[in-house]
Protein backbone atom coordinates (compact mmCIF):
# COMPACT_ATOMS: atom_id res chain seq x y z
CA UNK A 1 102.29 41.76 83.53
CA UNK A 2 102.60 43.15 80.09
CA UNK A 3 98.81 43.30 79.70
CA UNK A 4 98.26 45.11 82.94
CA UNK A 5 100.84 47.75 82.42
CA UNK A 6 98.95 48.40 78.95
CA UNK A 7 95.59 48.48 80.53
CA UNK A 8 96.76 51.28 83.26
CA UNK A 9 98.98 53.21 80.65
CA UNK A 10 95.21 53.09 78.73
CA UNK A 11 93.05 53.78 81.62
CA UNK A 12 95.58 56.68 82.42
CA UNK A 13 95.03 58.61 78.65
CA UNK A 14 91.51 57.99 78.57
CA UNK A 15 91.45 59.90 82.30
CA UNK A 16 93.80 62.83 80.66
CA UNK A 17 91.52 63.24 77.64
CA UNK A 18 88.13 62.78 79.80
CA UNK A 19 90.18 65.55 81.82
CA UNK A 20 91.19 68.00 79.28
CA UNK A 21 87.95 67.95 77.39
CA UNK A 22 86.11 69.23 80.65
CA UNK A 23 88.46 71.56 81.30
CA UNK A 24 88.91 72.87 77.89
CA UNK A 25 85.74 73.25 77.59
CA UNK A 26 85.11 75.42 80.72
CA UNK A 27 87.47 77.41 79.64
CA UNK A 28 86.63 78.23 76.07
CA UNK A 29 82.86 77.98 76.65
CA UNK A 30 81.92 79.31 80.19
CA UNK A 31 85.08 81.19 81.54
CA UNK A 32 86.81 83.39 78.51
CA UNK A 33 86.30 86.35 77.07
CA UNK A 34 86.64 86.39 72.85
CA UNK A 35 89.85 87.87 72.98
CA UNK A 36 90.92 85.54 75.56
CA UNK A 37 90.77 82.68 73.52
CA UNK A 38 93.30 82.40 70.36
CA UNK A 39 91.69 81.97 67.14
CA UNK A 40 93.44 79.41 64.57
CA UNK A 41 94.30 82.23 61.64
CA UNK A 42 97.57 82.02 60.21
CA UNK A 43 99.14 84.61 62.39
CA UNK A 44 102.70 84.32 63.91
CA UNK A 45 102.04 86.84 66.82
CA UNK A 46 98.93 87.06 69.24
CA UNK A 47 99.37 90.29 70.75
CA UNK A 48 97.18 90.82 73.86
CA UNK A 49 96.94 94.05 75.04
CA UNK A 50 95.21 94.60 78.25
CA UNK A 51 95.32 96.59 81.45
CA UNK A 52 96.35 95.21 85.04
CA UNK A 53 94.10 92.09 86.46
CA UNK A 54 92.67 91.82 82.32
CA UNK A 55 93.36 88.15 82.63
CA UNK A 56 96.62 87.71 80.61
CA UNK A 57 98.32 85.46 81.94
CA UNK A 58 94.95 82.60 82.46
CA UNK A 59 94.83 83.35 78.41
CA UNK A 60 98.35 82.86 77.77
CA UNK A 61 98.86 79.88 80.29
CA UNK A 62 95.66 78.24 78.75
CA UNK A 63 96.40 78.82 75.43
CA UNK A 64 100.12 77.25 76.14
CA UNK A 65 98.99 74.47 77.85
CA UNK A 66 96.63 73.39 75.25
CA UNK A 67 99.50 73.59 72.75
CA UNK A 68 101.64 71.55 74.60
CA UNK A 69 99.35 69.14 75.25
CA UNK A 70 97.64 68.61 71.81
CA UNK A 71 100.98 67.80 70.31
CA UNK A 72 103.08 65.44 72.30
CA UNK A 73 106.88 66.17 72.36
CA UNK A 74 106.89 70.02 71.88
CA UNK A 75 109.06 72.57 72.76
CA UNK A 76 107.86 75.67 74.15
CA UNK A 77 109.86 78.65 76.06
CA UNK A 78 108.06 81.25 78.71
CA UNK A 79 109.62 84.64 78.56
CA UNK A 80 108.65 87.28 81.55
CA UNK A 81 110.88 90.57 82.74
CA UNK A 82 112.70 88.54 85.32
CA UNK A 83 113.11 85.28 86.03
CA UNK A 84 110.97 85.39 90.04
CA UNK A 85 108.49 87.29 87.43
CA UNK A 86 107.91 83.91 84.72
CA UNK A 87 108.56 81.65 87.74
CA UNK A 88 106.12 83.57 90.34
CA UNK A 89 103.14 84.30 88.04
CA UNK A 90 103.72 82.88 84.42
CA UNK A 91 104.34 79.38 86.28
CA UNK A 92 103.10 79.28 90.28
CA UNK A 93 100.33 81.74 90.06
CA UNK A 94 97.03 81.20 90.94
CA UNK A 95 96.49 81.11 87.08
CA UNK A 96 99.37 80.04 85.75
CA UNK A 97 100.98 77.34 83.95
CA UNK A 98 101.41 74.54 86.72
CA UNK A 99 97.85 75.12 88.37
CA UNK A 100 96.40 74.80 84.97
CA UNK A 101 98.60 71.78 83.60
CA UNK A 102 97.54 70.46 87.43
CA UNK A 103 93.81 70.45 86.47
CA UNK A 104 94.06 69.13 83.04
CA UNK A 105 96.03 65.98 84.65
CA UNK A 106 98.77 66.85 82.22
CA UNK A 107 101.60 67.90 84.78
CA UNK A 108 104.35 65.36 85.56
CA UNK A 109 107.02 67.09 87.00
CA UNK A 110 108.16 70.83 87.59
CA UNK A 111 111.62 71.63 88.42
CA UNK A 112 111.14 74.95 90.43
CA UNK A 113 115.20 75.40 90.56
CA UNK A 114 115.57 75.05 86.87
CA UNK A 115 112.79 76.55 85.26
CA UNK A 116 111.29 73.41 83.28
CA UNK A 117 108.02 71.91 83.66
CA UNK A 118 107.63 68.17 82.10
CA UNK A 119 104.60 67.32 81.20
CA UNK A 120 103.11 63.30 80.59
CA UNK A 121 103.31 63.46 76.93
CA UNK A 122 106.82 64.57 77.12
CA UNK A 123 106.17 67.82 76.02
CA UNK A 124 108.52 70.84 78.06
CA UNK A 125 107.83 73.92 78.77
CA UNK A 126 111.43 76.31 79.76
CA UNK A 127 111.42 79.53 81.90
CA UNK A 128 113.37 82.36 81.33
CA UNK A 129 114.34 85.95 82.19
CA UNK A 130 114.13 88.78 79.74
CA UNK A 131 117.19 90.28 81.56
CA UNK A 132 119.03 87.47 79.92
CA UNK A 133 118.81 87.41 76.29
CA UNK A 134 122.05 85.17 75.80
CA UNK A 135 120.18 81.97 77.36
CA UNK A 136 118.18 82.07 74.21
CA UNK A 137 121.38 81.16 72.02
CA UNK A 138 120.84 77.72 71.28
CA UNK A 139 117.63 76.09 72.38
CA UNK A 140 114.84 75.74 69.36
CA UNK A 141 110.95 76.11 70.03
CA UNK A 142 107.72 75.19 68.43
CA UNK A 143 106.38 78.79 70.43
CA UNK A 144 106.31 81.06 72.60
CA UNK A 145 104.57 83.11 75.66
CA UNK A 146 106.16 86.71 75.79
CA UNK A 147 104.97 88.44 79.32
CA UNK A 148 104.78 92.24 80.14
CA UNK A 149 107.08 92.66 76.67
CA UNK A 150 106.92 96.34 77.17
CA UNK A 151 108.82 95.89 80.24
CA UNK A 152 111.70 94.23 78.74
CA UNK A 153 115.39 95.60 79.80
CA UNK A 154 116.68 94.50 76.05
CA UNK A 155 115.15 94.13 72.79
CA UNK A 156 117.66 91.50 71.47
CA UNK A 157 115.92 89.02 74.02
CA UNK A 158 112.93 89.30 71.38
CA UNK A 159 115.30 88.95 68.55
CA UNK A 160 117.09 85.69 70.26
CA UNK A 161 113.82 84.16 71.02
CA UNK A 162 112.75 85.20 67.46
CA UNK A 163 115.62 82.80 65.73
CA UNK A 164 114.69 79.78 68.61
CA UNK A 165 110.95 79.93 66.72
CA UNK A 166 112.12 77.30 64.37
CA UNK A 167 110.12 73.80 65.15
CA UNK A 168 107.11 72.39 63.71
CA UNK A 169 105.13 73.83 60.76
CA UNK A 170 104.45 77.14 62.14
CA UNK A 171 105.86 78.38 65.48
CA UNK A 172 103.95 81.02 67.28
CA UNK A 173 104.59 83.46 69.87
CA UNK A 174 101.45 84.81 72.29
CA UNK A 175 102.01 87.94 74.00
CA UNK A 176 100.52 89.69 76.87
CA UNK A 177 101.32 93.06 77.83
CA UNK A 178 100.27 96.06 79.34
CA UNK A 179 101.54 98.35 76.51
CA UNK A 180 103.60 101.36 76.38
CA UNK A 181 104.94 102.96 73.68
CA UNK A 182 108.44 101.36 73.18
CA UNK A 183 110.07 100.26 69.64
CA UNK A 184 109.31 97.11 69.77
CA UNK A 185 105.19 97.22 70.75
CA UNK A 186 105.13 99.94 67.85
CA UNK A 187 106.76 98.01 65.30
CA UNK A 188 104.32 94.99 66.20
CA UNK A 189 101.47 97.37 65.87
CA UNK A 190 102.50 98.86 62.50
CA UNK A 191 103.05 95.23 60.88
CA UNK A 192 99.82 95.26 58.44
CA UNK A 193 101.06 92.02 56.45
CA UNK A 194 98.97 89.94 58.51
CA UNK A 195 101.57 88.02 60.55
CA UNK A 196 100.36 90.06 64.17
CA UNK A 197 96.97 89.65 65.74
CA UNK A 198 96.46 92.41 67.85
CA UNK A 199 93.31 92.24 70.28
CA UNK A 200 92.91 94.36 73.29
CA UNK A 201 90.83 94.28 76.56
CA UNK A 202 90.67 96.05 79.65
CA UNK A 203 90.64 96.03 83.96
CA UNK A 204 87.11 96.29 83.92
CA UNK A 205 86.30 93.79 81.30
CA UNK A 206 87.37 90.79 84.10
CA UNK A 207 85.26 93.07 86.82
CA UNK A 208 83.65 89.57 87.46
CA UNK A 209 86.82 88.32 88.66
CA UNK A 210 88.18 91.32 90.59
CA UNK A 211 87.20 93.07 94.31
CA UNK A 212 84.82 95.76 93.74
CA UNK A 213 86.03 97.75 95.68
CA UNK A 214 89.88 97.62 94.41
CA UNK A 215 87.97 98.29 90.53
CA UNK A 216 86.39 101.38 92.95
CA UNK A 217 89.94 102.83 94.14
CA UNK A 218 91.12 102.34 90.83
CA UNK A 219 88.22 104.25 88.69
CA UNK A 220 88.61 107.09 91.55
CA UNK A 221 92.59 107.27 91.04
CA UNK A 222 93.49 106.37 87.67
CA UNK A 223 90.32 107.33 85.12
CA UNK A 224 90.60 109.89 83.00
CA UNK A 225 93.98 110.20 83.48
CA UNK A 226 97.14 109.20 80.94
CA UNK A 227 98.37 106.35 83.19
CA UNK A 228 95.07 104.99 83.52
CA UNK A 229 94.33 105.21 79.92
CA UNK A 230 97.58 102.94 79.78
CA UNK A 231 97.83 100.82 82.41
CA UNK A 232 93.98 100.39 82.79
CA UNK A 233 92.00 100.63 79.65
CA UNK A 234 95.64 99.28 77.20
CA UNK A 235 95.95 102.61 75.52
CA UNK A 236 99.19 102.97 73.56
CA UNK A 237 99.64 106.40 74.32
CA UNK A 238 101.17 108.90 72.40
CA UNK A 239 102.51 112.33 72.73
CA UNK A 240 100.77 115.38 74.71
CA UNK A 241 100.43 118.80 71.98
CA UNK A 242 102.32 121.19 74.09
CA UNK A 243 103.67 119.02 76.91
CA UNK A 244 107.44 119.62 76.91
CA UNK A 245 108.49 116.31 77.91
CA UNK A 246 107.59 113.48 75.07
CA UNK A 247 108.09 109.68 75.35
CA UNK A 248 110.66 109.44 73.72
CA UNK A 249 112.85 111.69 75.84
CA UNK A 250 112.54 109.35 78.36
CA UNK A 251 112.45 105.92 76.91
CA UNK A 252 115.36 106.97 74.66
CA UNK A 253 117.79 107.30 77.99
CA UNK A 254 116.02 105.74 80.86
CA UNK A 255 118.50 103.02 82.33
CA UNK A 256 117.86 100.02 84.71
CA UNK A 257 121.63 100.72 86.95
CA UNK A 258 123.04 104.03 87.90
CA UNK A 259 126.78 105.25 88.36
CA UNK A 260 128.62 106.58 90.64
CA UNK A 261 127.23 109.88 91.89
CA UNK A 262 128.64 112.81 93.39
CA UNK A 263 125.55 114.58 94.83
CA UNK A 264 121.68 113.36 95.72
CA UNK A 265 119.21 115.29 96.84
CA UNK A 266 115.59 114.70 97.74
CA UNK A 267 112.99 117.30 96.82
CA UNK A 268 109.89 118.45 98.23
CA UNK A 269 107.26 120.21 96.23
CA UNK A 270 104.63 120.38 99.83
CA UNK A 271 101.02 119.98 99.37
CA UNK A 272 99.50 122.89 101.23
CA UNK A 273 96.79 120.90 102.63
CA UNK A 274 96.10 117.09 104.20
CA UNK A 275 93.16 114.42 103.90
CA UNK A 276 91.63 112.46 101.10
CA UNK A 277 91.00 115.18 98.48
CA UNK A 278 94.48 117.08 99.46
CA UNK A 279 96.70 117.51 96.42
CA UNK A 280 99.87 114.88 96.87
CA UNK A 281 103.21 116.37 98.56
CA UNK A 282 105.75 115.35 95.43
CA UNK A 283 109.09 113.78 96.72
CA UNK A 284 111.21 113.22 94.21
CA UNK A 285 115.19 111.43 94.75
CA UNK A 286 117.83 113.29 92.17
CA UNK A 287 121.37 112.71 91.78
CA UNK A 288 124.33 113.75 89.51
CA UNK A 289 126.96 111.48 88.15
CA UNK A 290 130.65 111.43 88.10
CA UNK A 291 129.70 111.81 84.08
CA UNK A 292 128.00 115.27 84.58
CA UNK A 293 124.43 113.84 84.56
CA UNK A 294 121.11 113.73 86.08
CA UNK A 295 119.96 110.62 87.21
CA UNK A 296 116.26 110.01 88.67
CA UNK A 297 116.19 107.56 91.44
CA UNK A 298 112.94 107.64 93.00
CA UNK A 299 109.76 108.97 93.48
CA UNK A 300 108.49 108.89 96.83
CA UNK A 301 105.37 111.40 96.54
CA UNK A 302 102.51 110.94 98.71
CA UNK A 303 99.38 112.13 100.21
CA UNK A 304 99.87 112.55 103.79
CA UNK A 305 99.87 114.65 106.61
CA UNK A 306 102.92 117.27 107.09
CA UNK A 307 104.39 114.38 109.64
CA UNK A 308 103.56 111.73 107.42
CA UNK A 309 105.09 113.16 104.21
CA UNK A 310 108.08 114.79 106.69
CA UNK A 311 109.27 111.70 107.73
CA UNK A 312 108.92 109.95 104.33
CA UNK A 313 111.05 112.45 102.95
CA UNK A 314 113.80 111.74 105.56
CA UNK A 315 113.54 108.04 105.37
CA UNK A 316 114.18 108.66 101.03
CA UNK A 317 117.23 110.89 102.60
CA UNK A 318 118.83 108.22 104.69
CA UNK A 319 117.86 104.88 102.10
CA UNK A 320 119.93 107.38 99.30
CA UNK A 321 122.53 108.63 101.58
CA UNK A 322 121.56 112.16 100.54
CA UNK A 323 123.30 114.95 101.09
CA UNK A 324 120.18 117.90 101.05
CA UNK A 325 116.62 118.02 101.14
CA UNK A 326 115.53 120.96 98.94
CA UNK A 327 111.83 121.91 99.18
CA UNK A 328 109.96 124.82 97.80
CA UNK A 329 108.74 127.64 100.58
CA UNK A 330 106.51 129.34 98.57
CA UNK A 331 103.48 128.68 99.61
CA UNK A 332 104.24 127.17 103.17
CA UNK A 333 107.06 129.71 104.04
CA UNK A 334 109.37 128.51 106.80
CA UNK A 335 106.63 125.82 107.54
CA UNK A 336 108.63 123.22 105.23
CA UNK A 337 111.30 123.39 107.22
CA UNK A 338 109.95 123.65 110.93
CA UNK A 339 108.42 120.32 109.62
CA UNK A 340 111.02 118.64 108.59
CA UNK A 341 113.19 119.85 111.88
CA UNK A 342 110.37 118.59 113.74
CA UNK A 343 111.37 115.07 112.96
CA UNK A 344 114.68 115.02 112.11
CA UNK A 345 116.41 118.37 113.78
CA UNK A 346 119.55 118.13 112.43
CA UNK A 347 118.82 117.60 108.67
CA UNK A 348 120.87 119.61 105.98
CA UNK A 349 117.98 121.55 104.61
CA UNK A 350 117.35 124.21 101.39
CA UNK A 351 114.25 126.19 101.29
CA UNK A 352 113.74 127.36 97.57
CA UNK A 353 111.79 130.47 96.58
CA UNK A 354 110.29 130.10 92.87
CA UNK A 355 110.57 133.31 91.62
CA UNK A 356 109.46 132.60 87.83
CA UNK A 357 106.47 130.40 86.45
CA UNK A 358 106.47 127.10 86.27
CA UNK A 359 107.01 126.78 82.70
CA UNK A 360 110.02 129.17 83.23
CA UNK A 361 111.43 127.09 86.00
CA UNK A 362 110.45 123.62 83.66
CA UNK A 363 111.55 125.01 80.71
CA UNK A 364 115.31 124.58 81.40
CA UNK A 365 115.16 120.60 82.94
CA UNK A 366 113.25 119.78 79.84
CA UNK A 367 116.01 120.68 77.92
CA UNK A 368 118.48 118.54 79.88
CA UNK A 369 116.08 116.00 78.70
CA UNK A 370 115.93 117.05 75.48
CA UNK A 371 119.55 116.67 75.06
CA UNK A 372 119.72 113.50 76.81
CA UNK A 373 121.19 114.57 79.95
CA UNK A 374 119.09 113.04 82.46
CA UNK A 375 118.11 109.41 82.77
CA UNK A 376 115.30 107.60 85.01
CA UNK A 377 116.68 104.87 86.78
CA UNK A 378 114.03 102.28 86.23
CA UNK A 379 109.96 103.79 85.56
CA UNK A 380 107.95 106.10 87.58
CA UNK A 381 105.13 105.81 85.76
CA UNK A 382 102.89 108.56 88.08
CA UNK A 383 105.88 111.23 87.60
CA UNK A 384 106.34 110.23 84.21
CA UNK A 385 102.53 110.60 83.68
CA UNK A 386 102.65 114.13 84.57
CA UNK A 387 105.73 115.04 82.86
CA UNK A 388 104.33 113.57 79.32
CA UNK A 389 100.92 114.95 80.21
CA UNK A 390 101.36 118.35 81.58
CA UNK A 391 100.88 121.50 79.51
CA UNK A 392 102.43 124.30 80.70
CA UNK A 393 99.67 127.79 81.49
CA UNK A 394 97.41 124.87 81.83
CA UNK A 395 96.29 125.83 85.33
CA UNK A 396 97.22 122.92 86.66
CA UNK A 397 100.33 122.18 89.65
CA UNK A 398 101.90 119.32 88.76
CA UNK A 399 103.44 118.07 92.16
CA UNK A 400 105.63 115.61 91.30
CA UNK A 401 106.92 116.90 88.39
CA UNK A 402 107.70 120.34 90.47
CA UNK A 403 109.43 118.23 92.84
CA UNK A 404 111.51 116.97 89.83
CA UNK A 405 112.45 120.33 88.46
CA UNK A 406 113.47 121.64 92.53
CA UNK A 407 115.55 118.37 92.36
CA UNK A 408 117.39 118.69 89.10
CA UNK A 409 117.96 122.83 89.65
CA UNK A 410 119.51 122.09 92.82
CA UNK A 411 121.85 119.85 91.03
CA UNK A 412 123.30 122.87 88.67
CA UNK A 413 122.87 120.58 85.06
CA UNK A 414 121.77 122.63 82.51
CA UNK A 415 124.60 125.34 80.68
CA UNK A 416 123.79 128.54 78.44
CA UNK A 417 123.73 132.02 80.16
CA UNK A 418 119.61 131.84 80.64
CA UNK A 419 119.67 128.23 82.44
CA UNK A 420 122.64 129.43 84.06
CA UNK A 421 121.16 132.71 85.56
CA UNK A 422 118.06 130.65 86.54
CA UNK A 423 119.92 127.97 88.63
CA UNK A 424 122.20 130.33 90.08
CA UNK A 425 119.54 132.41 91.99
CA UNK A 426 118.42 128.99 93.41
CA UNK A 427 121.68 127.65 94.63
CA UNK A 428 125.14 128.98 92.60
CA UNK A 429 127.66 125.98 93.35
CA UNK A 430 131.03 126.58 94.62
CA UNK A 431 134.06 126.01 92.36
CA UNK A 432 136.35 124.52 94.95
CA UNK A 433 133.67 122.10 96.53
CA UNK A 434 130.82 122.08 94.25
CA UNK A 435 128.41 122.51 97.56
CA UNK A 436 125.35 125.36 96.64
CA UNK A 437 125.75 128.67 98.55
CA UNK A 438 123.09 131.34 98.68
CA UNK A 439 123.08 134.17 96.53
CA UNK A 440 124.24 136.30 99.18
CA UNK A 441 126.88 134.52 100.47
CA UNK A 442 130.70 135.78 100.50
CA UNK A 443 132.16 132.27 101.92
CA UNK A 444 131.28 128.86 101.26
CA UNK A 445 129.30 127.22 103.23
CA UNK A 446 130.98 123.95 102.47
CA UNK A 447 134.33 124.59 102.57
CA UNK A 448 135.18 128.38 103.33
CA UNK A 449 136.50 129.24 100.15
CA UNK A 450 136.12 133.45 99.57
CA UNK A 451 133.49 133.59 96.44
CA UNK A 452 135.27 136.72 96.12
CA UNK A 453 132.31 138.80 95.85
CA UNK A 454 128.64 137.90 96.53
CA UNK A 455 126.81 136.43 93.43
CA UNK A 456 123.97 138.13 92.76
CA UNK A 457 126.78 140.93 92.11
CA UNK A 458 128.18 139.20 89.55
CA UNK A 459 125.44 138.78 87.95
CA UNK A 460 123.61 141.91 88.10
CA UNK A 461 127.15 143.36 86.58
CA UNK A 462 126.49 140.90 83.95
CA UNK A 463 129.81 138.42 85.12
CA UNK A 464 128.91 134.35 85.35
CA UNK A 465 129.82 133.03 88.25
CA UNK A 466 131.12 129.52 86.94
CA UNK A 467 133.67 131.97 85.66
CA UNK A 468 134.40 133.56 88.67
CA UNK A 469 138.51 133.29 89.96
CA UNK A 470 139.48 133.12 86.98
C-alpha cells in the first residue's frame, strides 16, 4: 500500500513539473512582453507602470505563481484597493491568480470567504484590502503583489506590508499600477540606489489582446489629452505652467467619506449643441459642510441631448437630496430652465449670468483650493483632468470645470471683499437662513426675513452684505 501511495504521490509531481514547464514556457516565450516578465536583478521593488488593459495583473499573477511554486512552503500576501478588488481580479479574473495556479496544476484549495489560496506544495498565498492596513500587523511574507498602489486610501498599508517583507533571503514586492502622482509612486520613482525596477508599458502595447474597436473609442476620447497620457500611455504627470489648479491641491485634501452637509447643489454648465462632436453638458454635485467647506461629490457630465442631460441632472438632484440646481444662462438664456421644467416642473432652479471671464469667475474657487477648503470626495479623474490642465485665456471652455466653479459660487465659500463681491452678484446668502436671494431682492426667499435694503445697494455704497443687520 505504501509503495502505491509513493508511486501516485510520484506520478502526481512529475505531472505538476511536466505542467509548469509548458506553461511557463508559453508564458515567458510566446505570450509576454519584456517588461512583463521579471528579470532576476537584485531589486526589492518591480514597479510596473502601465495604462488600463496593459496586462498587469497576467504579469503579476504569473510572476507570483511561479514564486510560490518554485519554492515550496512560502508565504506570499496580495494587496489590491479593496478587498472585492484583490478577490475579483487579482484572484478570480480571467487572468488572475487561481486561473493561472489552475493551469499549472498547482492549485489545491481556495477559500473564497477568507482570502487564502493553498497551493500542493503548501505554499499560501493571503488576500487583502488596502483599506485595511491594520490586518498587516502580524503576518510575515517572503513577497508581495501591490495592485493599483496609486489608488490606495492609506499609505501606512505600504509601510505595514513593508515590515511583513521579512522571510527568506530576499523578499520582494511586484507592483502594478496605473500611476498618478501621489507620495508614495514619487518616492519609488526617485529611489536611484538600485533597490526599484521601474519598467513601463502601455494600452496599446497588449492591442493583440484587446477589441479594436474599444482601443478605437479610446484613441478618439482619451489621446492627446492629460488623462490619457496617464491612464493610457502610464505618464506620471506633472503640473500644467499656468493652470491654477496643481496636483497637489487636490491630492493634498481629497477624502474617501464626507460629513454632514448643510447645502448641495448640482450645477449645469449646458453644452449649446447635441450629437457626437457636441461639446459635453458639465454636471457637477457640490456641497458645503457643517465645517464651512466645499466638498465635491460627483461628476455627472455628459454628452447628450437637452432631455438626456435634463433628466440626468435631476436624477444627480434626487440620488444627493439636493436642494438647487444652478446652471449658467448665458449662452442658452431661459432655455436651461424651460428644459429642466420640461421634465421635472417643479424643480428649485437658479439661472446664473457670468458676468466676468472665466479666469475671473475661476480665480476665486482656486483659491478655496489653494487654501485647502474644498475636498473631492473620492477621484473624478475627467474634471480633475481639466482643472490640472486648463490654462486660463487659453481659448478653450472647460465644461466641467465651469460646472464646478457655478457649483462652489453658489455655495458662498470663499471670504475677502473681491471673492465676496463676486459671489454676491451670483447669489448673496441670507443671514437668518443661509438660502441665496437675488441681488434685487428686499425679502428672503427662504424665510421672509427683510434684507433691509436690496443688495446690490449695499454694495454699490461700498457696505458688505455679510455685515448687513448689524
Amino acid at each position: 500500500m505504501t509503495d502505491l501511495l509513493l508511486k501516485q504521490e510520484s506520478e502526481k509531481s512529475d505531472l505538476l513539473l511536466n505542467n509548469l514547464a509548458a506553461s511557463r514556457f508559453l508564458w515567458t516565450d510566446q505570450l509576454a512582453r519584456t517588461e512583463q516578465i521579471p528579470t532576476e536583478e537584485e531589486w526589492s521593488v518591480w514597479l510596473y507602470l502601465a495604462g488600463r488593459g496593459a496586462g498587469k495583473t497576467r504579469t503579476a499573477a504569473e510572476w507570483m505563481a511561479w514564486e510560490a511554486i518554485k519554492t515550496p512552503k512560502t508565504r506570499w500576501a496580495v494587496v489590491a484597493a479593496t478587498f472585492s478588488d484583490v478577490r475579483d481580479t487579482c484572484a478570480e479574473g480571467e487572468s488572475g491568480l487561481v486561473s493561472i495556479l489552475r493551469r499549472y496544476g498547482a492549485l489545491e484549495n481556495y477559500n473564497r470567504s477568507m482570502g487564502e489560496i493553498r497551493l500542493t506544495n503548501g505554499s499560501r498565498i493571503k488576500l487583502f484590502s488596502a483599506d485595511e492596513p491594520d490586518r498587516l500587523r502580524g503576518p510575515q511574507f517572503h513577497g508581495a503583489w501591490c495592485d493599483e498602489l496609486a489608488a490606495w486610501r492609506y499609505e501606512d498599508t505600504w509601510d505595514q506590508l513593508q515590515f511583513g517583507l521579512r522571510l527568506g533571503e530576499h523578499p520582494r514586492t511586484l507592483i502594478t499600477t496605473t500611476p498618478r502622482p501621489v507620495p508614495i509612486i514619487k518616492r519609488l520613482l526617485a529611489q536611484d540606489d538600485g533597490s526599484v525596477k521601474v519598467v513601463r508599458g502601455s494600452t496599446f502595447d497588449n492591442a493583440k489582446n484587446l477589441a479594436p474597436s474599444a482601443l478605437a473609442q479610446l484613441r478618439a476620447r482619451y489621446e492627446g489629452t492629460r488623462l490619457g497620457r496617464q491612464e493610457l500611455f502610464a505618464e506620471v504627470l506633472t503640473d500644467t505652467p499656468g493652470a491654477l489648479w496643481t496636483l497637489e491641491m487636490l491630492e493634498g485634501s481629497r477624502l474617501q467619506k464626507a460629513p454632514d452637509f448643510v447645502r448641495i447643489v448640482v450645477a449645469i454648465d449646458p453644452a449649446t449643441t447635441s450629437g457626437e462632436n457636441a461639446d459635453e453638458t458639465g454636471i457637477v454635485v457640490v456641497a458645503k459642510g457643517t465645517d464651512g467647506r466645499g466638498y465635491v461629490l460627483a461628476d455627472r457630465s455628459c454628452r447628450d441631448t437637452p432631455s438626456g442631460w435634463a433628466h440626468r441632472a435631476i436624477a444627480a438632484f434626487h440620488e444627493f437630496n439636493a436642494d438647487r440646481v444652478v446652471a449658467e444662462k448665458n449662452q442658452g438664456g431661459d432655455m436651461v430652465e424651460l428644459t429642466i421644467r420640461s421634465v421635472e416642473a417643479t424643480i428649485p432652479f437658479k439661472g446664473i449670468v457670468a458676468k466676468v471671464g472665466k479666469r475671473l469667475r475661476a480665480e476665486p474657487i482656486a483659491a478655496l483650493y489653494e487654501q485647502g477648503r474644498v475636498s473631492h470626495i473620492g477621484a473624478f479623474d475627467l474634471l480633475e483632468d481639466q482643472m490640472t490642465g486648463w490654462v486660463p485665456d487659453s481659448g478653450y471652455s472647460p465644461d466641467r470645470l465651469d460646472a464646478l466653479v457655478h457649483g462652489l459660487a453658489e455655495l458662498g465659500l470663499a471670504t475677502g471683499a473681491s471673492a465676496d463681491r463676486f459671489f454676491a452678484q451670483l447669489a448673496p446668502s441670507c443671514t437668518a437662513c443661509g438660502i441665496p436671494n437675488d441681488v434685487e431682492a428686499f425679502n428672503c426667499k427662504g424665510c421672509g426675513v427683510l434684507l433691509r435694503e436690496p443688495v446690490a445697494q449695499l454694495y454699490t455704497s461700498g457696505i458688505n452684505p455679510s455685515h448687513r443687520g448689524q
